[in-house]
PDB file of N, CA and C in Angstrom:
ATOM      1  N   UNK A   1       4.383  -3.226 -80.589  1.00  0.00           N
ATOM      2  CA  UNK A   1       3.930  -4.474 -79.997  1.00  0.00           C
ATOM      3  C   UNK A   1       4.956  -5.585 -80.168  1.00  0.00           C
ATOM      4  N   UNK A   2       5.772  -5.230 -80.993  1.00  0.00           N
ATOM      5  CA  UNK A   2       7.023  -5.964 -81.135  1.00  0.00           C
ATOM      6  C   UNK A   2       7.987  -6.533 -80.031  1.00  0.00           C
ATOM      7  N   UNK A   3       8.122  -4.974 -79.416  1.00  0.00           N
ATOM      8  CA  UNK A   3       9.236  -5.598 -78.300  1.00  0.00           C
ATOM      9  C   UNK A   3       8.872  -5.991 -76.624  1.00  0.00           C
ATOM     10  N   UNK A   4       7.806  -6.470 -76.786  1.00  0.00           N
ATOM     11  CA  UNK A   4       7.740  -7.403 -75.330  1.00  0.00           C
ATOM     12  C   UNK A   4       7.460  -8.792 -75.815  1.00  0.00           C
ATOM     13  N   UNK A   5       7.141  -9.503 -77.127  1.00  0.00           N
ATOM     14  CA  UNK A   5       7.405 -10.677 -77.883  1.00  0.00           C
ATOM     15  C   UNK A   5       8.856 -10.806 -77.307  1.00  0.00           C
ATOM     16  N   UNK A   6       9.669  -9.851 -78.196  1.00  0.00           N
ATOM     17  CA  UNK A   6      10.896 -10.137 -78.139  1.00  0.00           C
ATOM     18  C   UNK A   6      11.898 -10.060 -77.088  1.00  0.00           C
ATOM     19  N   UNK A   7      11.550  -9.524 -75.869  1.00  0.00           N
ATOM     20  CA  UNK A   7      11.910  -9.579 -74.392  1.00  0.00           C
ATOM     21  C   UNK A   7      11.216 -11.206 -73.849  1.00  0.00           C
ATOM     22  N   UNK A   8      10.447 -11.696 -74.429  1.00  0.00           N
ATOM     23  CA  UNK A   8       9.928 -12.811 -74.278  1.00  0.00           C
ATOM     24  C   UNK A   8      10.784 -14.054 -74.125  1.00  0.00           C
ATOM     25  N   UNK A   9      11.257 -13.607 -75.992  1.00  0.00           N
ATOM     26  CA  UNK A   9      11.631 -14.638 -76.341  1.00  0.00           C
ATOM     27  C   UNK A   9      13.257 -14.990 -75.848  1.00  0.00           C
ATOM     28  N   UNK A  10      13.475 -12.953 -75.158  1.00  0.00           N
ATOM     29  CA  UNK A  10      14.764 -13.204 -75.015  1.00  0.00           C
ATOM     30  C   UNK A  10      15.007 -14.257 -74.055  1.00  0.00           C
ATOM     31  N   UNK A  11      14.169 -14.008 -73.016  1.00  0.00           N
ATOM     32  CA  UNK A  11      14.647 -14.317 -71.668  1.00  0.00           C
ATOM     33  C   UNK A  11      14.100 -15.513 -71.899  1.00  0.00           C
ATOM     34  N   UNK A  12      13.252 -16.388 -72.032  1.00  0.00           N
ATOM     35  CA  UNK A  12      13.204 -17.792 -72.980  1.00  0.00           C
ATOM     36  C   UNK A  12      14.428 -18.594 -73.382  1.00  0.00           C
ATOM     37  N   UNK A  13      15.216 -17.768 -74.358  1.00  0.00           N
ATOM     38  CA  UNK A  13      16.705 -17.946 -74.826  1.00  0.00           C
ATOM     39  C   UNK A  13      17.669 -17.957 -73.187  1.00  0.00           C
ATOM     40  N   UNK A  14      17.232 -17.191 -72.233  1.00  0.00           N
ATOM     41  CA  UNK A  14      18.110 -17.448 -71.638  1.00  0.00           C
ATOM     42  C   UNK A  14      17.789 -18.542 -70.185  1.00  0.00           C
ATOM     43  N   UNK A  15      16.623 -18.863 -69.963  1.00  0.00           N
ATOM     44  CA  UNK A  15      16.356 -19.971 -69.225  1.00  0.00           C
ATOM     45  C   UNK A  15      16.521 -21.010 -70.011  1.00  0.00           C
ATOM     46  N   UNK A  16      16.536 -21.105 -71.521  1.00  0.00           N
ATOM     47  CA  UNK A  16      17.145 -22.670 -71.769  1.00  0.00           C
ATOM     48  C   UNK A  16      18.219 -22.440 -71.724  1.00  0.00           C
ATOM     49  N   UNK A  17      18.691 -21.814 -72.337  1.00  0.00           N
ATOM     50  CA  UNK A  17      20.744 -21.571 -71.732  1.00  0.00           C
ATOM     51  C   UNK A  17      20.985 -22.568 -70.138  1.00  0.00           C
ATOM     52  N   UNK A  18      20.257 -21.925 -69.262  1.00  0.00           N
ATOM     53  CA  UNK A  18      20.633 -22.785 -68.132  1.00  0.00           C
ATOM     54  C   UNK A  18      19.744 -23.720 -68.096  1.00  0.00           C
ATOM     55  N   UNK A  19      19.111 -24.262 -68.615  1.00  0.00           N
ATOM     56  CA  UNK A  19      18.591 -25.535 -68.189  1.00  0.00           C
ATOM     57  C   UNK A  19      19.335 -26.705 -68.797  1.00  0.00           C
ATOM     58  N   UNK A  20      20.094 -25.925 -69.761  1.00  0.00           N
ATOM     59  CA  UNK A  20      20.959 -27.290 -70.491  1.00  0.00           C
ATOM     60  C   UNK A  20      22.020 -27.976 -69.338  1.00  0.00           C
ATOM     61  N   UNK A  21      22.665 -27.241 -68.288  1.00  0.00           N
ATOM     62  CA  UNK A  21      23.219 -27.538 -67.589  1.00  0.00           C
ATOM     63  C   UNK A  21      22.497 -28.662 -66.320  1.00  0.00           C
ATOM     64  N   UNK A  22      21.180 -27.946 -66.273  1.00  0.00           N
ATOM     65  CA  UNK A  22      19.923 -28.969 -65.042  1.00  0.00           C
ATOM     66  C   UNK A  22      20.618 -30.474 -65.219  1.00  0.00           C
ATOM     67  N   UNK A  23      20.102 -31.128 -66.819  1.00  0.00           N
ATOM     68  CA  UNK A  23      19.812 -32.306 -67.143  1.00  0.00           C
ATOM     69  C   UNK A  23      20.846 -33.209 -67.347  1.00  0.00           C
ATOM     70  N   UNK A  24      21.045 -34.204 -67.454  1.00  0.00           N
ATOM     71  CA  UNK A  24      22.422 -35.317 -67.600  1.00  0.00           C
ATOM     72  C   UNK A  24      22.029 -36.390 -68.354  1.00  0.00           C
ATOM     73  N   UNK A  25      20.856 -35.949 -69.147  1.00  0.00           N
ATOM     74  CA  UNK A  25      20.398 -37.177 -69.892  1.00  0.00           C
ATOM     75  C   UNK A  25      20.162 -36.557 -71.239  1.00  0.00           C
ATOM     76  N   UNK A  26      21.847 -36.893 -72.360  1.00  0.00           N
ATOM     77  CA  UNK A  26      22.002 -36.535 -73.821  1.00  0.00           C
ATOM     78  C   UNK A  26      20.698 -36.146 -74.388  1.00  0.00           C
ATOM     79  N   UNK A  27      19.938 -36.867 -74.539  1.00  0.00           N
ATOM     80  CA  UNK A  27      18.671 -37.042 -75.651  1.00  0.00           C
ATOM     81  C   UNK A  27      17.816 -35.062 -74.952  1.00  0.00           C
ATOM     82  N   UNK A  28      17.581 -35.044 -73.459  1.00  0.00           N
ATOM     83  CA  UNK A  28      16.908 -34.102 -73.645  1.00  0.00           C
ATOM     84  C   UNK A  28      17.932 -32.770 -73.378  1.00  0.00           C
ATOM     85  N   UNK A  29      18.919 -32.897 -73.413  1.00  0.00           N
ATOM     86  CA  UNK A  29      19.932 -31.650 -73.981  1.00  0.00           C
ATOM     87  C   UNK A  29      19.926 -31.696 -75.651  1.00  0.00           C
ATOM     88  N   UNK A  30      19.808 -32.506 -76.543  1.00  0.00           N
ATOM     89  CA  UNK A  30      19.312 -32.282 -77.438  1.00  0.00           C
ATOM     90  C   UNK A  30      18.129 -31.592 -78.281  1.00  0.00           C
ATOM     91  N   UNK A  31      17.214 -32.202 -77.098  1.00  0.00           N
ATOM     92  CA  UNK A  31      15.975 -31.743 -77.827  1.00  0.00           C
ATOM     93  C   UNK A  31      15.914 -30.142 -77.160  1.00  0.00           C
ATOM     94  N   UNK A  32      16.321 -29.898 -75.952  1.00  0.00           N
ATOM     95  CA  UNK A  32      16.462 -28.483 -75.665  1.00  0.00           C
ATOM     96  C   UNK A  32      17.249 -27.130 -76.511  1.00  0.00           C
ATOM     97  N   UNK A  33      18.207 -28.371 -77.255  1.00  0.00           N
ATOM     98  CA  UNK A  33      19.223 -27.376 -78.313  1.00  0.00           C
ATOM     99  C   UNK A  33      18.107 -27.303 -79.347  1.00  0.00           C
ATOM    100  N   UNK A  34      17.380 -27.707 -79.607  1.00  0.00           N
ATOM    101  CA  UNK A  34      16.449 -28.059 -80.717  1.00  0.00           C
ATOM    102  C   UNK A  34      15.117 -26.943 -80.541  1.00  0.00           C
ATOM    103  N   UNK A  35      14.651 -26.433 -79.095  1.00  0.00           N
ATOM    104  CA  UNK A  35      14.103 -25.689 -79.260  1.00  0.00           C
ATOM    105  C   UNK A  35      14.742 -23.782 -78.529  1.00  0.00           C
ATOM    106  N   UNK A  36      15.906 -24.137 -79.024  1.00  0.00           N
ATOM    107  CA  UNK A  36      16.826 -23.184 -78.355  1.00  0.00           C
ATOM    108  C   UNK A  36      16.424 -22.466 -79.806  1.00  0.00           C
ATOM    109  N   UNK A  37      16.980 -23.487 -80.917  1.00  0.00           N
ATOM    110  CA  UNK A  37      16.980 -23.053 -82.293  1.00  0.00           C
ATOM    111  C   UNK A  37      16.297 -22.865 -82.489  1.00  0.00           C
ATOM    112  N   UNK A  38      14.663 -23.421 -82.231  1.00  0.00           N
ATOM    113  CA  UNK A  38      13.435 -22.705 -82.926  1.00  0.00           C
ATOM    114  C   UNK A  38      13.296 -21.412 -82.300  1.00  0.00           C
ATOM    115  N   UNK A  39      13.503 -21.134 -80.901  1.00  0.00           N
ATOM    116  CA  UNK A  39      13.173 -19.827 -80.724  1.00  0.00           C
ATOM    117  C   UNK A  39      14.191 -18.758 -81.476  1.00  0.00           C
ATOM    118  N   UNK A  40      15.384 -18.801 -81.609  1.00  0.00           N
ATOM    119  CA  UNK A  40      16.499 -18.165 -82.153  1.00  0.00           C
ATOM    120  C   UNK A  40      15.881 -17.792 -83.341  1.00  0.00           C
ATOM    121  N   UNK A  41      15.189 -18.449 -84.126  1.00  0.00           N
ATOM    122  CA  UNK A  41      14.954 -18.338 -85.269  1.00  0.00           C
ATOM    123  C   UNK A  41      13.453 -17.548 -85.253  1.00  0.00           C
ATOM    124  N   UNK A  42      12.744 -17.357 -84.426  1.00  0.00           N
ATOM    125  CA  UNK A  42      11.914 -16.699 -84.262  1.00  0.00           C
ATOM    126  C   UNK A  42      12.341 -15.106 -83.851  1.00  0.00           C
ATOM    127  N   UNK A  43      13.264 -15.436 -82.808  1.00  0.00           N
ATOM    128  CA  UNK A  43      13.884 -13.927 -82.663  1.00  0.00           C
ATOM    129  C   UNK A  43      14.481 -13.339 -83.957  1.00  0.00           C
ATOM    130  N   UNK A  44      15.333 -13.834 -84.728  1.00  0.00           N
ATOM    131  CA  UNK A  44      15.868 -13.127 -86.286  1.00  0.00           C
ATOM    132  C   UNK A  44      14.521 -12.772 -86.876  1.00  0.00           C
ATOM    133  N   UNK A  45      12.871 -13.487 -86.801  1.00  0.00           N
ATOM    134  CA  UNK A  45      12.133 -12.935 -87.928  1.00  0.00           C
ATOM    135  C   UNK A  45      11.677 -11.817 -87.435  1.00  0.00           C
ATOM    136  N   UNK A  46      11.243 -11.573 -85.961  1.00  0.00           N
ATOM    137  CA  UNK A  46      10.859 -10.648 -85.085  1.00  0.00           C
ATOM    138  C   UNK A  46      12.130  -9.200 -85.376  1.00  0.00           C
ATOM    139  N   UNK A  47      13.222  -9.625 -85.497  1.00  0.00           N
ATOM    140  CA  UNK A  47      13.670  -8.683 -86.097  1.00  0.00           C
ATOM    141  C   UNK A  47      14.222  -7.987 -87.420  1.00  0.00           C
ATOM    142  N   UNK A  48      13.388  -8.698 -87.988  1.00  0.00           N
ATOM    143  CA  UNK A  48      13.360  -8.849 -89.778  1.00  0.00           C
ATOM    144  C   UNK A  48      14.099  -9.068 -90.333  1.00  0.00           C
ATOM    145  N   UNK A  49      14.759 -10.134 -90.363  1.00  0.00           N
ATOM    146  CA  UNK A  49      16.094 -10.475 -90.636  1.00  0.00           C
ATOM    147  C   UNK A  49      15.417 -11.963 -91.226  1.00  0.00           C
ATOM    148  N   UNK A  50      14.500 -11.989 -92.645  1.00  0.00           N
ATOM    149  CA  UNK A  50      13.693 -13.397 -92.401  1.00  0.00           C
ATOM    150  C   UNK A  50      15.126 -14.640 -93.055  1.00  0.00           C
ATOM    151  N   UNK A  51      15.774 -14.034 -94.262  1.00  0.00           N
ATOM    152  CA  UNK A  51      17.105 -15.318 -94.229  1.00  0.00           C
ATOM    153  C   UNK A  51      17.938 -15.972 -93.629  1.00  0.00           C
ATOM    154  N   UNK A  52      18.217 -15.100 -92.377  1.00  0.00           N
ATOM    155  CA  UNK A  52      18.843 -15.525 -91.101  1.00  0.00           C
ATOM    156  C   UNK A  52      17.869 -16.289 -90.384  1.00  0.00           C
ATOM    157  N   UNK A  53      16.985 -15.858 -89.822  1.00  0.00           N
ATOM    158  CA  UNK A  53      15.789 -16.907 -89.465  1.00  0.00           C
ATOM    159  C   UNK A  53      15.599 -18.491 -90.406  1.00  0.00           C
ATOM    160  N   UNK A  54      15.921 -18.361 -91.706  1.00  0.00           N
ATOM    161  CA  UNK A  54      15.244 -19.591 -92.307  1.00  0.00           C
ATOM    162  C   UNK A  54      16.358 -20.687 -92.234  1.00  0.00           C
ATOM    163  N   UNK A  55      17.910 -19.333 -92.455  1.00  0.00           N
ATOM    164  CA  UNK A  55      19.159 -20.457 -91.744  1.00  0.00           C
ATOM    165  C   UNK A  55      18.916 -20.573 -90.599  1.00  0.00           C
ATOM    166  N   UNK A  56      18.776 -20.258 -89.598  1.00  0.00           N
ATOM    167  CA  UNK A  56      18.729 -20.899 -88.200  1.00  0.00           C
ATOM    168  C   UNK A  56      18.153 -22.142 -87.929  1.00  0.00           C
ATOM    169  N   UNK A  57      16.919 -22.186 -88.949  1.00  0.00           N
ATOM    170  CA  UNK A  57      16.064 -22.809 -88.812  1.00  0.00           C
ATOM    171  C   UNK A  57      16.243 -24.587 -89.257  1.00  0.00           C
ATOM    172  N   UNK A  58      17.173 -24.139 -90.509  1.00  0.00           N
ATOM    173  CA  UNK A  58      17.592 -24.682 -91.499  1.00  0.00           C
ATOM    174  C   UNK A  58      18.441 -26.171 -90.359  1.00  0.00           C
ATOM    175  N   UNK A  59      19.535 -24.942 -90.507  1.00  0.00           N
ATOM    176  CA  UNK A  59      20.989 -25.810 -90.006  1.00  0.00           C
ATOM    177  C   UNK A  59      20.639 -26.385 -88.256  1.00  0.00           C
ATOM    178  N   UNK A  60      19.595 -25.706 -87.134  1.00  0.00           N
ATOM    179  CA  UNK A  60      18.581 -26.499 -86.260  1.00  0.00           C
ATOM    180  C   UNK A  60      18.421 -27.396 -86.148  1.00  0.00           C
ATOM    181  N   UNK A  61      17.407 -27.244 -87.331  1.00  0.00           N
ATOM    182  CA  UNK A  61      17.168 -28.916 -87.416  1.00  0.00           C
ATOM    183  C   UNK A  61      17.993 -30.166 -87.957  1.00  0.00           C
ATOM    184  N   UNK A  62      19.112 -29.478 -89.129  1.00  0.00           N
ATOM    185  CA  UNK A  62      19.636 -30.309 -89.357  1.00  0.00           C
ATOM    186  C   UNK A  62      21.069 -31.322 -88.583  1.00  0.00           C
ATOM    187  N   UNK A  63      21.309 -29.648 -87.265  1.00  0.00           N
ATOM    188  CA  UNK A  63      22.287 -30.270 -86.649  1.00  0.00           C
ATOM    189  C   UNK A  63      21.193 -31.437 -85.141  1.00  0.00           C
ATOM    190  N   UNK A  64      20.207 -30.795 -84.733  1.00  0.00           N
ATOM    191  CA  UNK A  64      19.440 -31.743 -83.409  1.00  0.00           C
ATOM    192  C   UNK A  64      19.079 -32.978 -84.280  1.00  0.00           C
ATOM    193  N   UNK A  65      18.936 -33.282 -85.395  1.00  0.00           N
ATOM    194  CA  UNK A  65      18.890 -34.135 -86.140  1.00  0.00           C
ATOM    195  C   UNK A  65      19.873 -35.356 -86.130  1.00  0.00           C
ATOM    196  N   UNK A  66      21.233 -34.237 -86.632  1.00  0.00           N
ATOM    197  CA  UNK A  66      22.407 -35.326 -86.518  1.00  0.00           C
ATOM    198  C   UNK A  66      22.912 -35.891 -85.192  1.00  0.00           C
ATOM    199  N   UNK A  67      22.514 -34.572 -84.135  1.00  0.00           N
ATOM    200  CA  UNK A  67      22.721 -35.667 -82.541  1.00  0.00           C
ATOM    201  C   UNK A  67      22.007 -36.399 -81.955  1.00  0.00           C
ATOM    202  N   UNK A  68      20.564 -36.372 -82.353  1.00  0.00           N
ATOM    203  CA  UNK A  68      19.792 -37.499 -81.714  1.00  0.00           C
ATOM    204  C   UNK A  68      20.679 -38.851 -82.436  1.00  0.00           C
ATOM    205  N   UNK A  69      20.745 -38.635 -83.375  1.00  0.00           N
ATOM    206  CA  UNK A  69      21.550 -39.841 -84.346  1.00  0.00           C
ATOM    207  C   UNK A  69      22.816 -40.578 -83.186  1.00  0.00           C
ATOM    208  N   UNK A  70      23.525 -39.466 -83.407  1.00  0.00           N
ATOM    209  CA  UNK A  70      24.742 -39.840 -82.572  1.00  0.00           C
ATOM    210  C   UNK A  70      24.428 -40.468 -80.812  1.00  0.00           C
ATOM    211  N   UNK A  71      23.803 -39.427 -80.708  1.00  0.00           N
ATOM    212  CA  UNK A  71      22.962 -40.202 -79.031  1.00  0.00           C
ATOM    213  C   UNK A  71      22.310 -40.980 -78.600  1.00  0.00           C
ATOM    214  N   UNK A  72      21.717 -41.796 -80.311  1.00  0.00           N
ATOM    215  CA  UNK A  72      21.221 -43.212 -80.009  1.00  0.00           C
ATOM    216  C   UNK A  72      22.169 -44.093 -80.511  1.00  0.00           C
ATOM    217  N   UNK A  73      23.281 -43.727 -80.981  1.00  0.00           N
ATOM    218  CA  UNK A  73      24.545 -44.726 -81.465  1.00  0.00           C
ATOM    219  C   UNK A  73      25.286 -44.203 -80.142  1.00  0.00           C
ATOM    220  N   UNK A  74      25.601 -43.321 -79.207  1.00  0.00           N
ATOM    221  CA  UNK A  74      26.524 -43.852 -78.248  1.00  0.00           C
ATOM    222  C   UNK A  74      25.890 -43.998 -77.200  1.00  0.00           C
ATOM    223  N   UNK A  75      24.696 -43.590 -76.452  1.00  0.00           N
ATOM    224  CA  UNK A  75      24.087 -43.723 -75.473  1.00  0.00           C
ATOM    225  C   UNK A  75      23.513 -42.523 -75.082  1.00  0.00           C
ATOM    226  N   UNK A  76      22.361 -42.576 -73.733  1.00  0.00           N
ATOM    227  CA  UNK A  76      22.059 -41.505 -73.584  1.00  0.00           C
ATOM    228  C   UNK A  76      22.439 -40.771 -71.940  1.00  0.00           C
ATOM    229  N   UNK A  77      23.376 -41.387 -71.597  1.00  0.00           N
ATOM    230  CA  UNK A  77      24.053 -41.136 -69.988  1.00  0.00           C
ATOM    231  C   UNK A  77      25.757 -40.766 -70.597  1.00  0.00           C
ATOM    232  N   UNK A  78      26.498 -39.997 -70.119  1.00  0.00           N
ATOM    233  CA  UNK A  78      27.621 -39.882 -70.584  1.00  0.00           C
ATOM    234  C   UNK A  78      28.105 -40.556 -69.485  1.00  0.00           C
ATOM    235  N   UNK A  79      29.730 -41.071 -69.786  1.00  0.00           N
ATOM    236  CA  UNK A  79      30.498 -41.684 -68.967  1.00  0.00           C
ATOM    237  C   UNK A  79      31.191 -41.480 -68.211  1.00  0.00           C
TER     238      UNK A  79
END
């Protein structure tokens, strides 16, 4: 029952792949990297790999973290 989750989640992983390209507005290419990582990190536990999952999870949040930061200090339209 495992692997149609994980055909799920693949192809999930790969429609946000291209949707990052759709948008032109920083903040929600961020938050899309943000749930790129939560699913990523769901795929490592699905394949039992739970420390890799908890880094994914980890360094995720801590990097969509540091760019919302940066994307409300430079703007949210690039130039």
């Amino acid at each position: 029952m495992v692997e149609p989750l994980l055909y799920i989640l693949l192809l999930s992983l790969l429609v946000i792949t291209v949707s990052v390209f759709v948008f032109e507005d920083l903040i929600y290419i961020v938050i899309i990297f943000g749930v790129y990582s939560s699913i990523m990190a769901l795929v490592w536990q699905q394949l039992n790999a739970p420390d890799i999952a908890i880094t994914e999870a980890a360094v995720g949040i801590a990097t969509t973290v540091l760019m919302i930061a940066v994307v409300s200090r430079v703007g949210r339209r690039p130039h």
